[in-house]
PDB file of N, CA and C in Angstrom:
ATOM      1  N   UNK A   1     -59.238 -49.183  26.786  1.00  0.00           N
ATOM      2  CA  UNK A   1     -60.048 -48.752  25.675  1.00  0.00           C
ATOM      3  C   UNK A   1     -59.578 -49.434  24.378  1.00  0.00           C
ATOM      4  N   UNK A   2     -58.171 -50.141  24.671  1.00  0.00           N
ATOM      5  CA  UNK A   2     -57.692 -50.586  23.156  1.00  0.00           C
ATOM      6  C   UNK A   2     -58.517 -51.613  22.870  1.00  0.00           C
ATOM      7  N   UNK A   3     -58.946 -52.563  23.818  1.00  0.00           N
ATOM      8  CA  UNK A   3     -59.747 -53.955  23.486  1.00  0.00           C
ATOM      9  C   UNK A   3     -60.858 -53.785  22.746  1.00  0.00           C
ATOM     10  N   UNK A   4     -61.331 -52.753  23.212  1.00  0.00           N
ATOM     11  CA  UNK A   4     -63.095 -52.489  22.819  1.00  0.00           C
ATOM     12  C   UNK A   4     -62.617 -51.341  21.602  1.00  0.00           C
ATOM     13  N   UNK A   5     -62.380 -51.807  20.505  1.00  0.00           N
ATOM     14  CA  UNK A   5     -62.252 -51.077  19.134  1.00  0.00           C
ATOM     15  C   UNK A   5     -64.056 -49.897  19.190  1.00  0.00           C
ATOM     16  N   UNK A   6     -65.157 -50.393  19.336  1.00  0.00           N
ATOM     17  CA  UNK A   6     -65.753 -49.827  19.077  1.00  0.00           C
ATOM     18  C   UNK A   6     -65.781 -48.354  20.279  1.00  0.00           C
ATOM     19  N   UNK A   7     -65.924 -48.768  21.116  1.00  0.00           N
ATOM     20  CA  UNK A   7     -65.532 -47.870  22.136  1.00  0.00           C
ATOM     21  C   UNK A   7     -64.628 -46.783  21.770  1.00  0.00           C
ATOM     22  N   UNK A   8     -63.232 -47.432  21.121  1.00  0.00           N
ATOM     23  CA  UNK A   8     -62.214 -46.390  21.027  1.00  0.00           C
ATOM     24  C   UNK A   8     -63.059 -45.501  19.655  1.00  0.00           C
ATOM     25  N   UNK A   9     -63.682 -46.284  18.802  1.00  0.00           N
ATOM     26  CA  UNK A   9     -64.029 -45.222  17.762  1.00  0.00           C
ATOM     27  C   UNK A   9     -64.461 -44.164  18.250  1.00  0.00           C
ATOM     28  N   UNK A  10     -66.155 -43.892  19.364  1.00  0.00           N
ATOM     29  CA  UNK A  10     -66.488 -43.655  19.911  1.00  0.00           C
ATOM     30  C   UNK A  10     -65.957 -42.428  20.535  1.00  0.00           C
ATOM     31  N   UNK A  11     -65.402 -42.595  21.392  1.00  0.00           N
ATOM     32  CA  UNK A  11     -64.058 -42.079  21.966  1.00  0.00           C
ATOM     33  C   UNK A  11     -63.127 -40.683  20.926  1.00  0.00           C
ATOM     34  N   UNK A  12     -62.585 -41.226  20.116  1.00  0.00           N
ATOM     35  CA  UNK A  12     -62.462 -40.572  19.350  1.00  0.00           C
ATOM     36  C   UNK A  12     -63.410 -39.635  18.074  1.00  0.00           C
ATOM     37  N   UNK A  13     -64.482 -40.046  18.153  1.00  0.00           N
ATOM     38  CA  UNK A  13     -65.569 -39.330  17.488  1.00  0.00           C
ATOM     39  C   UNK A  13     -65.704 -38.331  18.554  1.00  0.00           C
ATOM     40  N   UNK A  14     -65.817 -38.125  19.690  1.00  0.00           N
ATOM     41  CA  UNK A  14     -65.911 -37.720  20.845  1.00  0.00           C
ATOM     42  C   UNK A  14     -64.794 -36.472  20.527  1.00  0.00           C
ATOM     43  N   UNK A  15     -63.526 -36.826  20.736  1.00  0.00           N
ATOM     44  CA  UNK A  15     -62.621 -35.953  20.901  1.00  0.00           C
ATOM     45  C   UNK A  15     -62.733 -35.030  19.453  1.00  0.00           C
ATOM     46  N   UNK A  16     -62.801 -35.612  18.413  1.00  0.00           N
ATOM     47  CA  UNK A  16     -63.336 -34.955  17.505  1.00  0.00           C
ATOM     48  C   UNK A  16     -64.088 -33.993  16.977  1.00  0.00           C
ATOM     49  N   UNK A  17     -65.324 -34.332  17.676  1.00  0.00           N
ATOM     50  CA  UNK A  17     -66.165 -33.187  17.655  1.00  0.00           C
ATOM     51  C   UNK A  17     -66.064 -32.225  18.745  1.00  0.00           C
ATOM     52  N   UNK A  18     -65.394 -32.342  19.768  1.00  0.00           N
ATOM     53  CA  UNK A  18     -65.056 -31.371  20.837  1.00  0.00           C
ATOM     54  C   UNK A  18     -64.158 -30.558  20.434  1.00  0.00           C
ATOM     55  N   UNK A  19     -63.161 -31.279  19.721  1.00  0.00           N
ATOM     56  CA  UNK A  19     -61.457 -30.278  19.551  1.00  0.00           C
ATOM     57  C   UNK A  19     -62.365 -29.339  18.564  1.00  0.00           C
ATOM     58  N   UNK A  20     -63.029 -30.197  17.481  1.00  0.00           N
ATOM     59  CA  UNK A  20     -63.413 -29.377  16.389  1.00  0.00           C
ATOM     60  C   UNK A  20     -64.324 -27.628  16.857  1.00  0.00           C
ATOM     61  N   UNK A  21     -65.010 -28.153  17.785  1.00  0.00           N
ATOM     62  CA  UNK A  21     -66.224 -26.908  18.367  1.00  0.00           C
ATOM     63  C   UNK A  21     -65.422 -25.733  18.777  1.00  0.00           C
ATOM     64  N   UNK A  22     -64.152 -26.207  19.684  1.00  0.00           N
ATOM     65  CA  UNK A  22     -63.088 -25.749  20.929  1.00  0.00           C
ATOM     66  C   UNK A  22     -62.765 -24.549  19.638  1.00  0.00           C
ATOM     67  N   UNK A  23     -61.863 -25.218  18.364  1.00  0.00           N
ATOM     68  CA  UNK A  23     -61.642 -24.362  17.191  1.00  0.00           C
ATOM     69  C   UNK A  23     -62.758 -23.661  16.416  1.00  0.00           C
ATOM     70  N   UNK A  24     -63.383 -24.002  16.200  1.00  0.00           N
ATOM     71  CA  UNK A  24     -64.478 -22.999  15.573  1.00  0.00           C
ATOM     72  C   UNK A  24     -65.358 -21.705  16.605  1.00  0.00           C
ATOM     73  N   UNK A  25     -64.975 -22.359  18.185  1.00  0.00           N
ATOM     74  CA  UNK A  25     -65.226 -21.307  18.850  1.00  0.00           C
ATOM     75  C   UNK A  25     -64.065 -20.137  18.967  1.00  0.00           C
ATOM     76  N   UNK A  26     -63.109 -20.561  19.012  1.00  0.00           N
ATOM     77  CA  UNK A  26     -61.815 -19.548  18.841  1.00  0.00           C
ATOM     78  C   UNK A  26     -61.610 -18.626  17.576  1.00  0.00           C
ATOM     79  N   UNK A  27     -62.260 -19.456  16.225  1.00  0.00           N
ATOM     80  CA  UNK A  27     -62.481 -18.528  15.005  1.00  0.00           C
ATOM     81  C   UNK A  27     -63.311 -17.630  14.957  1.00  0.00           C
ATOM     82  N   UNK A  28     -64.581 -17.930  15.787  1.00  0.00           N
ATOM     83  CA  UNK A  28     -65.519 -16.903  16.325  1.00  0.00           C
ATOM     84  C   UNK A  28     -65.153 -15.580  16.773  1.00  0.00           C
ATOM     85  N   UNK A  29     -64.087 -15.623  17.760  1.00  0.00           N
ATOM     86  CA  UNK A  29     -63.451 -14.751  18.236  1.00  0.00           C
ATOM     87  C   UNK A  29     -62.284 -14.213  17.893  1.00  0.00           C
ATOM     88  N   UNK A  30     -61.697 -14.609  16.625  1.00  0.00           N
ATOM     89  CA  UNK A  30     -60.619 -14.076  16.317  1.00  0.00           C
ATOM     90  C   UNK A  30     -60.466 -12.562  15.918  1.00  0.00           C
ATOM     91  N   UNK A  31     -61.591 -11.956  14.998  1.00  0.00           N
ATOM     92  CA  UNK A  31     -61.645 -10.558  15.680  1.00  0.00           C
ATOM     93  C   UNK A  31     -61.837  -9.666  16.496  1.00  0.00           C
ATOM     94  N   UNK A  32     -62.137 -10.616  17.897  1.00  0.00           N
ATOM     95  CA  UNK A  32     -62.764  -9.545  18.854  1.00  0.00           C
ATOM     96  C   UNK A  32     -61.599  -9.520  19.888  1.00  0.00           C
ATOM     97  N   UNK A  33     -61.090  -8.628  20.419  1.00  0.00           N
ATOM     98  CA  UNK A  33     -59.847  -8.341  20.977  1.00  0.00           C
ATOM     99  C   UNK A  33     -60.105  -9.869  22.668  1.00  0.00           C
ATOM    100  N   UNK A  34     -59.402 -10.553  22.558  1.00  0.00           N
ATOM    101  CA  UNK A  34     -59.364 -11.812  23.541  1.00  0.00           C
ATOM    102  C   UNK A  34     -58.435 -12.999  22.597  1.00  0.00           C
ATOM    103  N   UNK A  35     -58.857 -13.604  23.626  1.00  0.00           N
ATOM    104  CA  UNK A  35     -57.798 -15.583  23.266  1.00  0.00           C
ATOM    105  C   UNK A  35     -58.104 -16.154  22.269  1.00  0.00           C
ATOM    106  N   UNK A  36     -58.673 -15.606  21.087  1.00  0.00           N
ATOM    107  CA  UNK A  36     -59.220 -16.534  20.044  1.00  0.00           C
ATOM    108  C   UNK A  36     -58.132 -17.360  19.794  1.00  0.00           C
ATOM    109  N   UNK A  37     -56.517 -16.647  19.446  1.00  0.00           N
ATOM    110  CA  UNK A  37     -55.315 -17.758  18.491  1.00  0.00           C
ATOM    111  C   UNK A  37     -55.172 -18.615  19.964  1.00  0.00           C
ATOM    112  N   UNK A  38     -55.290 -18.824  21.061  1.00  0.00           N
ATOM    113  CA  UNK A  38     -55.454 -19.419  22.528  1.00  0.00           C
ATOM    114  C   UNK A  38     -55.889 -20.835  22.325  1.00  0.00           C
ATOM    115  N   UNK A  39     -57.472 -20.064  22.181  1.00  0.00           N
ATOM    116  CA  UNK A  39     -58.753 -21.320  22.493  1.00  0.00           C
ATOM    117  C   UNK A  39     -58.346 -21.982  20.711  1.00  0.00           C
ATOM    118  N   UNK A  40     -57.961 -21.347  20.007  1.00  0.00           N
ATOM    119  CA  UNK A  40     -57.428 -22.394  18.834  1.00  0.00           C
ATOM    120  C   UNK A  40     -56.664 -23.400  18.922  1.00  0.00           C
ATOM    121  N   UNK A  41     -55.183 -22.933  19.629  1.00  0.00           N
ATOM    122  CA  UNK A  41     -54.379 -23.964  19.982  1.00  0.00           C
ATOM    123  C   UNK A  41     -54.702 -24.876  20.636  1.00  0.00           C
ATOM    124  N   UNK A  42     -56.022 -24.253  21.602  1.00  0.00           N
ATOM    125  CA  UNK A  42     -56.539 -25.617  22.851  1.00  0.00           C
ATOM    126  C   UNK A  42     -57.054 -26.516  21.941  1.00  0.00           C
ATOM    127  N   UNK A  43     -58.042 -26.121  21.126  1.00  0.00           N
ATOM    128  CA  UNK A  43     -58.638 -27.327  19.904  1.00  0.00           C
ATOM    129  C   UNK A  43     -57.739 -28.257  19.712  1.00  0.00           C
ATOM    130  N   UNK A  44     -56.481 -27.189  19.056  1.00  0.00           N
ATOM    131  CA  UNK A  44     -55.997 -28.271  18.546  1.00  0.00           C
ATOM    132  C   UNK A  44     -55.116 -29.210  19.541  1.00  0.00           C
ATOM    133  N   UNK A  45     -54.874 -29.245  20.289  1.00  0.00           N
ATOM    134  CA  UNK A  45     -54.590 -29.514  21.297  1.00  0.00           C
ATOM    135  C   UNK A  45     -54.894 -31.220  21.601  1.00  0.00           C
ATOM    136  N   UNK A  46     -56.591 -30.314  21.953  1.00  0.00           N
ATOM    137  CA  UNK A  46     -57.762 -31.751  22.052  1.00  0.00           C
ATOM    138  C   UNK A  46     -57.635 -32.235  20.778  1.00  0.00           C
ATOM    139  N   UNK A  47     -57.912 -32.054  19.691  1.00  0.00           N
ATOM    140  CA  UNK A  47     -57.383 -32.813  18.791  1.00  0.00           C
ATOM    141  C   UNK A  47     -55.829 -34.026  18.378  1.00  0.00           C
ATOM    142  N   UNK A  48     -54.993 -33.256  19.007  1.00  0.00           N
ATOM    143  CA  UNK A  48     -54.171 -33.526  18.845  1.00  0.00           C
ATOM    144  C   UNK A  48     -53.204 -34.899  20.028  1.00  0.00           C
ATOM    145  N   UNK A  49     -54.705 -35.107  20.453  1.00  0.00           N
ATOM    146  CA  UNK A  49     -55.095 -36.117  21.835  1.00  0.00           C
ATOM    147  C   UNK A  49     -54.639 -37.258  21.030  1.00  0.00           C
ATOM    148  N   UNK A  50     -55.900 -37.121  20.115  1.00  0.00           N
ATOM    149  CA  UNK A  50     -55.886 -38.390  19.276  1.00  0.00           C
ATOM    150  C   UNK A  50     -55.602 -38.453  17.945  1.00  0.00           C
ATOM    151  N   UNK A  51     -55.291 -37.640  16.823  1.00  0.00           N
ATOM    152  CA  UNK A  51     -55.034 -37.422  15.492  1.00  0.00           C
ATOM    153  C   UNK A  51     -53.602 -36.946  15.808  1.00  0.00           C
ATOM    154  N   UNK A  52     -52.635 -37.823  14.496  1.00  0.00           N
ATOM    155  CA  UNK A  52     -51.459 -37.178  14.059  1.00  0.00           C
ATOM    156  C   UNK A  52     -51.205 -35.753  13.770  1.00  0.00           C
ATOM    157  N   UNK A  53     -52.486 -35.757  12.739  1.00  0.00           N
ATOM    158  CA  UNK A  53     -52.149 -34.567  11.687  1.00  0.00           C
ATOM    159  C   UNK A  53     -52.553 -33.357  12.622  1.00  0.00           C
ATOM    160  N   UNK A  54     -52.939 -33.612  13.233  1.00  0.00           N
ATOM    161  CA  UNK A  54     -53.728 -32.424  14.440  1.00  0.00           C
ATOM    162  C   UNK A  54     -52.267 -32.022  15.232  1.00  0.00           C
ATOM    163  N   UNK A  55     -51.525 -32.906  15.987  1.00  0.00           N
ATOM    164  CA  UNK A  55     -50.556 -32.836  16.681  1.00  0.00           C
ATOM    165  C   UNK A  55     -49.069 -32.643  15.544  1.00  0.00           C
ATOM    166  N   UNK A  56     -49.109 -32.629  14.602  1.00  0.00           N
ATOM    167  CA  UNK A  56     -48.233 -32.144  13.428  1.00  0.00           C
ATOM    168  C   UNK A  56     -48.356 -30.675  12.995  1.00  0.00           C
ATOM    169  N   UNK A  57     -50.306 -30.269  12.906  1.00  0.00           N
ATOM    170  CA  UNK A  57     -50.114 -29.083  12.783  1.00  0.00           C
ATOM    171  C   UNK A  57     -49.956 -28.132  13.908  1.00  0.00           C
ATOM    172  N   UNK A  58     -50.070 -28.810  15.360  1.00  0.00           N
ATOM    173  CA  UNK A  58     -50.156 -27.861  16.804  1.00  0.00           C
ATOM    174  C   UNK A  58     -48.284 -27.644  16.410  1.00  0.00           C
ATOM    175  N   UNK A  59     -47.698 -28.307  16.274  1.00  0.00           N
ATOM    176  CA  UNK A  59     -46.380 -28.266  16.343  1.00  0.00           C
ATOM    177  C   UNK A  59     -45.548 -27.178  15.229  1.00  0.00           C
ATOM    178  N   UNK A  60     -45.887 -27.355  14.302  1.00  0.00           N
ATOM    179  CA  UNK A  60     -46.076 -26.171  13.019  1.00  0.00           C
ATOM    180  C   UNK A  60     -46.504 -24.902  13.845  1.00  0.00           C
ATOM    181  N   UNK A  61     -47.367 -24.884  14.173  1.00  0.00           N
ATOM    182  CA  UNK A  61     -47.951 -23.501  14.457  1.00  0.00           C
ATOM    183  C   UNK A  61     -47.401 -23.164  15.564  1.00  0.00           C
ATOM    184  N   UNK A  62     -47.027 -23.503  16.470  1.00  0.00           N
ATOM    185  CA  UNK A  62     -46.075 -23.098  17.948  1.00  0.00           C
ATOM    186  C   UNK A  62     -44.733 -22.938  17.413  1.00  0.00           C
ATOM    187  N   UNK A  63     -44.245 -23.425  16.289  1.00  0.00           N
ATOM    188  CA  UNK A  63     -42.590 -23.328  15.948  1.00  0.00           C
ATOM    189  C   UNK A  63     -43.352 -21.667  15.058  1.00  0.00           C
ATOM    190  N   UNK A  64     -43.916 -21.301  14.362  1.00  0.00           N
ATOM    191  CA  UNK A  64     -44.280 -20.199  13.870  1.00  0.00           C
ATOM    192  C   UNK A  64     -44.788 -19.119  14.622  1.00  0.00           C
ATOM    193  N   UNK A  65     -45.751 -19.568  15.257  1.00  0.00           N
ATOM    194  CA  UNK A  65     -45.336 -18.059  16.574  1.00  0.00           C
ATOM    195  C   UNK A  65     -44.112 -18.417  17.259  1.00  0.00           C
ATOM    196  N   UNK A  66     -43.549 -19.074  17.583  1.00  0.00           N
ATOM    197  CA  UNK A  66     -42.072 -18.654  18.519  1.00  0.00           C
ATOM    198  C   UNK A  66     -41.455 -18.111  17.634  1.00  0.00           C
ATOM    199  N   UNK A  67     -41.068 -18.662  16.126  1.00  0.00           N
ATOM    200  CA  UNK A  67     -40.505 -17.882  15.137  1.00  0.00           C
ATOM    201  C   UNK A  67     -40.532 -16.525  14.889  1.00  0.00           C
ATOM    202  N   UNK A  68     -41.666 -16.385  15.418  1.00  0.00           N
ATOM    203  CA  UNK A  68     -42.661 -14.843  15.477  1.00  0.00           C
ATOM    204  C   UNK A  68     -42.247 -13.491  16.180  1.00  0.00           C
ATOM    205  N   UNK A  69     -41.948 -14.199  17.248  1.00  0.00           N
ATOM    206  CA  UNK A  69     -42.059 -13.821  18.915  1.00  0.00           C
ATOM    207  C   UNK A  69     -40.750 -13.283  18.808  1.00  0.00           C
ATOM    208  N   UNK A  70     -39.618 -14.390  17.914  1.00  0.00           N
ATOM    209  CA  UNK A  70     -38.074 -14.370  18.553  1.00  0.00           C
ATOM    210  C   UNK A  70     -37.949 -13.214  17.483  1.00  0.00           C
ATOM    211  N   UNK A  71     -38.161 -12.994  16.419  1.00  0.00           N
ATOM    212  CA  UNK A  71     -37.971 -12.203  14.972  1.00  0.00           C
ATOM    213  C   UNK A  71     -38.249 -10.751  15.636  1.00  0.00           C
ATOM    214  N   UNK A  72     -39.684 -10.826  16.209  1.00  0.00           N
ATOM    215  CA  UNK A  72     -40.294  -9.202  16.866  1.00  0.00           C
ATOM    216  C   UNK A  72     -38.951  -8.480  17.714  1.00  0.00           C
ATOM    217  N   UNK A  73     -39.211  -9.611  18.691  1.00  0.00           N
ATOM    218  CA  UNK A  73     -37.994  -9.304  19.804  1.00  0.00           C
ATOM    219  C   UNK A  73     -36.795  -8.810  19.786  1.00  0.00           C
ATOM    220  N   UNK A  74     -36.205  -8.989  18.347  1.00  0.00           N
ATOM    221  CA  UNK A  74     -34.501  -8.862  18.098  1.00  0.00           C
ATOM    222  C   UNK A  74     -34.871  -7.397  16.951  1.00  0.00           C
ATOM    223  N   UNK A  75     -35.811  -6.986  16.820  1.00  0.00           N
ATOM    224  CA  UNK A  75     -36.130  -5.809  16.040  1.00  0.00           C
ATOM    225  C   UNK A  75     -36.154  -4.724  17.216  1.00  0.00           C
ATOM    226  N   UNK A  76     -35.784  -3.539  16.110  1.00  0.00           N
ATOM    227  CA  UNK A  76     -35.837  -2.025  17.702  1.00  0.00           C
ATOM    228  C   UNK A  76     -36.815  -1.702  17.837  1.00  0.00           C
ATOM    229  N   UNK A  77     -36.833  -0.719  18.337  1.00  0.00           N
ATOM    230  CA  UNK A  77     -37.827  -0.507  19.580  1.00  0.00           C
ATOM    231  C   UNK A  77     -38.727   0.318  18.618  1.00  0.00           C
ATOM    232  N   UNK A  78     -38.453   1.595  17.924  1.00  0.00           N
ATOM    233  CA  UNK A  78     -39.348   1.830  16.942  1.00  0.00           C
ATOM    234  C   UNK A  78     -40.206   0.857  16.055  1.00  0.00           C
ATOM    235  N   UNK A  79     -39.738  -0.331  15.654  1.00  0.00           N
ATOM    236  CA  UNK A  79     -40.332  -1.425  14.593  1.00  0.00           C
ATOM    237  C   UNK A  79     -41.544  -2.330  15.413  1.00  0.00           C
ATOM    238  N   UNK A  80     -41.004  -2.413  16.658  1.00  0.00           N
ATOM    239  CA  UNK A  80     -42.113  -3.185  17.729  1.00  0.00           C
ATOM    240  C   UNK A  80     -42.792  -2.017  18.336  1.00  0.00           C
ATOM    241  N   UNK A  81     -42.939  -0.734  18.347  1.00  0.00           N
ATOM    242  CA  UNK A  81     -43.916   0.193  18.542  1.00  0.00           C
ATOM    243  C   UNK A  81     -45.261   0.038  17.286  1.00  0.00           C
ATOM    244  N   UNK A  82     -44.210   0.390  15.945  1.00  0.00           N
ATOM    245  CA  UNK A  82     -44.811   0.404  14.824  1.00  0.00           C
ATOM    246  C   UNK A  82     -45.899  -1.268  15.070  1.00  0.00           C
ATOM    247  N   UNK A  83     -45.241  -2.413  15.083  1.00  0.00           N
ATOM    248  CA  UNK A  83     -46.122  -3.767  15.338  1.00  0.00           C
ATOM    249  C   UNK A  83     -46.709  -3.882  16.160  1.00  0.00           C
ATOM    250  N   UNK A  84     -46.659  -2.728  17.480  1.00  0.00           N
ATOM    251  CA  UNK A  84     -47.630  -2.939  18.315  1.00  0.00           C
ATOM    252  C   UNK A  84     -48.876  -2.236  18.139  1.00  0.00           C
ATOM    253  N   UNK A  85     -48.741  -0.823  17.333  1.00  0.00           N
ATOM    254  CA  UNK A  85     -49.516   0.197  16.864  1.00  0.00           C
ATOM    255  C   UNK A  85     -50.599  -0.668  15.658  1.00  0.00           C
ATOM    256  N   UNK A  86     -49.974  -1.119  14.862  1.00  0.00           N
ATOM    257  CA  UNK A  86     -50.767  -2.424  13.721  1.00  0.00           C
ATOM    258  C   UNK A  86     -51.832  -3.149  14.630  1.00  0.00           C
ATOM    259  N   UNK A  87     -51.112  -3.824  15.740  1.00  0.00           N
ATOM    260  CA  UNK A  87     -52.369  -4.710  15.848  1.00  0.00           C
ATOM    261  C   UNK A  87     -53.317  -3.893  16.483  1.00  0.00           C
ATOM    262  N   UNK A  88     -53.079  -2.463  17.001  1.00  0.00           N
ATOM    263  CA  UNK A  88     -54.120  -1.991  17.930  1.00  0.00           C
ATOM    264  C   UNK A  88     -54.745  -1.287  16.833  1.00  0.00           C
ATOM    265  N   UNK A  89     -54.113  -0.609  15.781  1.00  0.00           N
ATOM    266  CA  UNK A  89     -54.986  -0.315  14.611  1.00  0.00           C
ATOM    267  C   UNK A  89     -55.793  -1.453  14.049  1.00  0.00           C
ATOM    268  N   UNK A  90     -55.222  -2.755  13.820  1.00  0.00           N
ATOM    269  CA  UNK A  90     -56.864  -3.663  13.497  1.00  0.00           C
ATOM    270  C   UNK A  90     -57.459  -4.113  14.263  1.00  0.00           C
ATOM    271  N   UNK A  91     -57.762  -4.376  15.938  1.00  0.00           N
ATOM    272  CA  UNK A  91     -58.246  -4.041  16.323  1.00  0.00           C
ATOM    273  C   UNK A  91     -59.469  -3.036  16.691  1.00  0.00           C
ATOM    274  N   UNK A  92     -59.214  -2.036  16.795  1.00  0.00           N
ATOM    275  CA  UNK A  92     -59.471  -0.847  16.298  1.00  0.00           C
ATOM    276  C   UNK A  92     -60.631  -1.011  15.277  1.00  0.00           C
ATOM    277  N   UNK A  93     -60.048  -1.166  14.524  1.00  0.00           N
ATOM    278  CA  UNK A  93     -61.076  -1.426  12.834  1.00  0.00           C
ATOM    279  C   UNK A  93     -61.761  -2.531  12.777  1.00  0.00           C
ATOM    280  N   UNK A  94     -61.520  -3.416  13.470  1.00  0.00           N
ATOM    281  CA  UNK A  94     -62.420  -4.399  13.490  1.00  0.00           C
ATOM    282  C   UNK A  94     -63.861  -4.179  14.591  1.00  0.00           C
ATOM    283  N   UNK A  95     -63.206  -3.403  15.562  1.00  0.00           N
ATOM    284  CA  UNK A  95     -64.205  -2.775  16.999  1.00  0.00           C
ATOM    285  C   UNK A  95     -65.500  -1.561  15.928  1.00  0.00           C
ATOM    286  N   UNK A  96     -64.782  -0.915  15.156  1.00  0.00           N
ATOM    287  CA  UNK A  96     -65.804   0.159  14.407  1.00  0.00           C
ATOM    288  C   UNK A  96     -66.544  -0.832  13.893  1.00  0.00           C
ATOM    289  N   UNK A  97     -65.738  -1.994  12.549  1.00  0.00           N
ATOM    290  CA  UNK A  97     -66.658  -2.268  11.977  1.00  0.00           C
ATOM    291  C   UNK A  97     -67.782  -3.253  12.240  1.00  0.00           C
ATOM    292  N   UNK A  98     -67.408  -4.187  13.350  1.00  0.00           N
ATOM    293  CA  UNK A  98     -68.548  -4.725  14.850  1.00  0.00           C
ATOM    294  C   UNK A  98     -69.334  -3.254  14.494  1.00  0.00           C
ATOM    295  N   UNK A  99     -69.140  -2.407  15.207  1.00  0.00           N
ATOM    296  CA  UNK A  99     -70.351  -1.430  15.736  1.00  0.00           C
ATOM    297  C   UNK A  99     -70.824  -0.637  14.617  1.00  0.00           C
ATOM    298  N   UNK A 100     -70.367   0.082  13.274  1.00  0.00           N
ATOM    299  CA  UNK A 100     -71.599  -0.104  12.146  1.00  0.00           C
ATOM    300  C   UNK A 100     -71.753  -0.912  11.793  1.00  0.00           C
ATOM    301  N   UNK A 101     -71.353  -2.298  11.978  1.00  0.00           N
ATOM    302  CA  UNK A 101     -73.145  -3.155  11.453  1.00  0.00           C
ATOM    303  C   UNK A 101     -73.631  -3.541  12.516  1.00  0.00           C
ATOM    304  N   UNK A 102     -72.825  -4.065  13.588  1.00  0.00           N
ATOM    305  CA  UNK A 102     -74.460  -3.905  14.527  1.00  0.00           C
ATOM    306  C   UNK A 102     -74.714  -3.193  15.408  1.00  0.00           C
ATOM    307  N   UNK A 103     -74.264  -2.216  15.577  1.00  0.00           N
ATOM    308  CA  UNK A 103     -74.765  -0.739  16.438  1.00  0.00           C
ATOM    309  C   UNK A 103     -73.814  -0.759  17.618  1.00  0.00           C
ATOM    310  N   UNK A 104     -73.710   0.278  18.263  1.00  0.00           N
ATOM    311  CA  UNK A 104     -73.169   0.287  19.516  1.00  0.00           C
ATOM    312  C   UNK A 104     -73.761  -0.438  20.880  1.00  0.00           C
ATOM    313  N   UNK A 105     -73.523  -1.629  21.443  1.00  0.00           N
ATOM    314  CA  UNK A 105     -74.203  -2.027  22.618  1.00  0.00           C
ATOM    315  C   UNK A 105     -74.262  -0.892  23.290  1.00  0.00           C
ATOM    316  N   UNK A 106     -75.665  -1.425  24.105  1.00  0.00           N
ATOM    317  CA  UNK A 106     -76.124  -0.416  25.139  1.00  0.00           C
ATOM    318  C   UNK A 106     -75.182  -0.360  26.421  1.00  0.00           C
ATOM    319  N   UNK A 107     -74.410  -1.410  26.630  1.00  0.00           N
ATOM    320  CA  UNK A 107     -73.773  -1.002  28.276  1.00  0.00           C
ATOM    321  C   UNK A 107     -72.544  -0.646  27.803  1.00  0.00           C
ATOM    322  N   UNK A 108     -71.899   0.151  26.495  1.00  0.00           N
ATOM    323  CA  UNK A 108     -71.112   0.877  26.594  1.00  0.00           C
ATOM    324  C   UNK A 108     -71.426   2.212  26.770  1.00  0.00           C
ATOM    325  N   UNK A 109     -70.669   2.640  27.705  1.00  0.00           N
ATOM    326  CA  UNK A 109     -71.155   4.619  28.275  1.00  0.00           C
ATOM    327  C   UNK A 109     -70.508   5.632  26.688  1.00  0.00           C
ATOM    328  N   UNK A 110     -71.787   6.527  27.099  1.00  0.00           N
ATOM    329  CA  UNK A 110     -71.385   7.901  26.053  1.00  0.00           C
ATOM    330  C   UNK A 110     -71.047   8.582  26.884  1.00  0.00           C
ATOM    331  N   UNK A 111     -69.980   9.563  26.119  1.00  0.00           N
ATOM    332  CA  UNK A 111     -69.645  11.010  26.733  1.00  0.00           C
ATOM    333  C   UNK A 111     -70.405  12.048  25.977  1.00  0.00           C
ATOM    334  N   UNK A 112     -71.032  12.985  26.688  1.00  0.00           N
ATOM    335  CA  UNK A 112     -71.983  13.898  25.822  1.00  0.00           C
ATOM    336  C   UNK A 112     -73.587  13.396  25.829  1.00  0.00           C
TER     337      UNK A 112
END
């Protein structure tokens, strides 16, 4: 692919607009309880195929959640209840505020 410059542009316009979609589909989902910070990293990922700055920031952001991960971990057991209780409280609040504005889907069951 190196010979054929136009090709490689190509190519990389390609990976471009894929990594880019891969991430904006993961932002989609970042409030809805699933893989959104996941399918982000995959973007960047694919991005990071062919762009520096893409593979500079995948690297940033994996040293910051491990940073994350190791910080939670070495805290007691009350403090990682409390951080586990947070994310299920926004969660939570993000699930209500999905359903007043756009209503409760129908294939979730009522009691009563």
């Amino acid at each position: 692919m190196r010979a054929h410059p136009v090709l490689r542009q190509v190519y990389r316009g390609a990976v471009a607009i894929v990594g880019t979609a891969v991430i904006a589909g993961g932002i989609l989902l970042l409030p809805l309880p699933g893989p959104g910070w996941v399918i982000i990293f995959l973007g960047l990922a694919i991005l990071g195929s062919e762009f520096t700055w893409a593979k500079r920031l995948l690297r940033f952001a994996r040293d910051k959640v491990t940073a994350w991960t190791r910080w939670a971990a070495r805290q007691s057991l009350p403090v990682r209840v409390l951080l586990a209780a947070g994310v299920v409280a926004i969660v939570a609040g993000v699930l209500v505020g999905y359903f007043a504005w756009q209503g409760v889907p129908s294939w979730v069951p009522f009691i009563g």
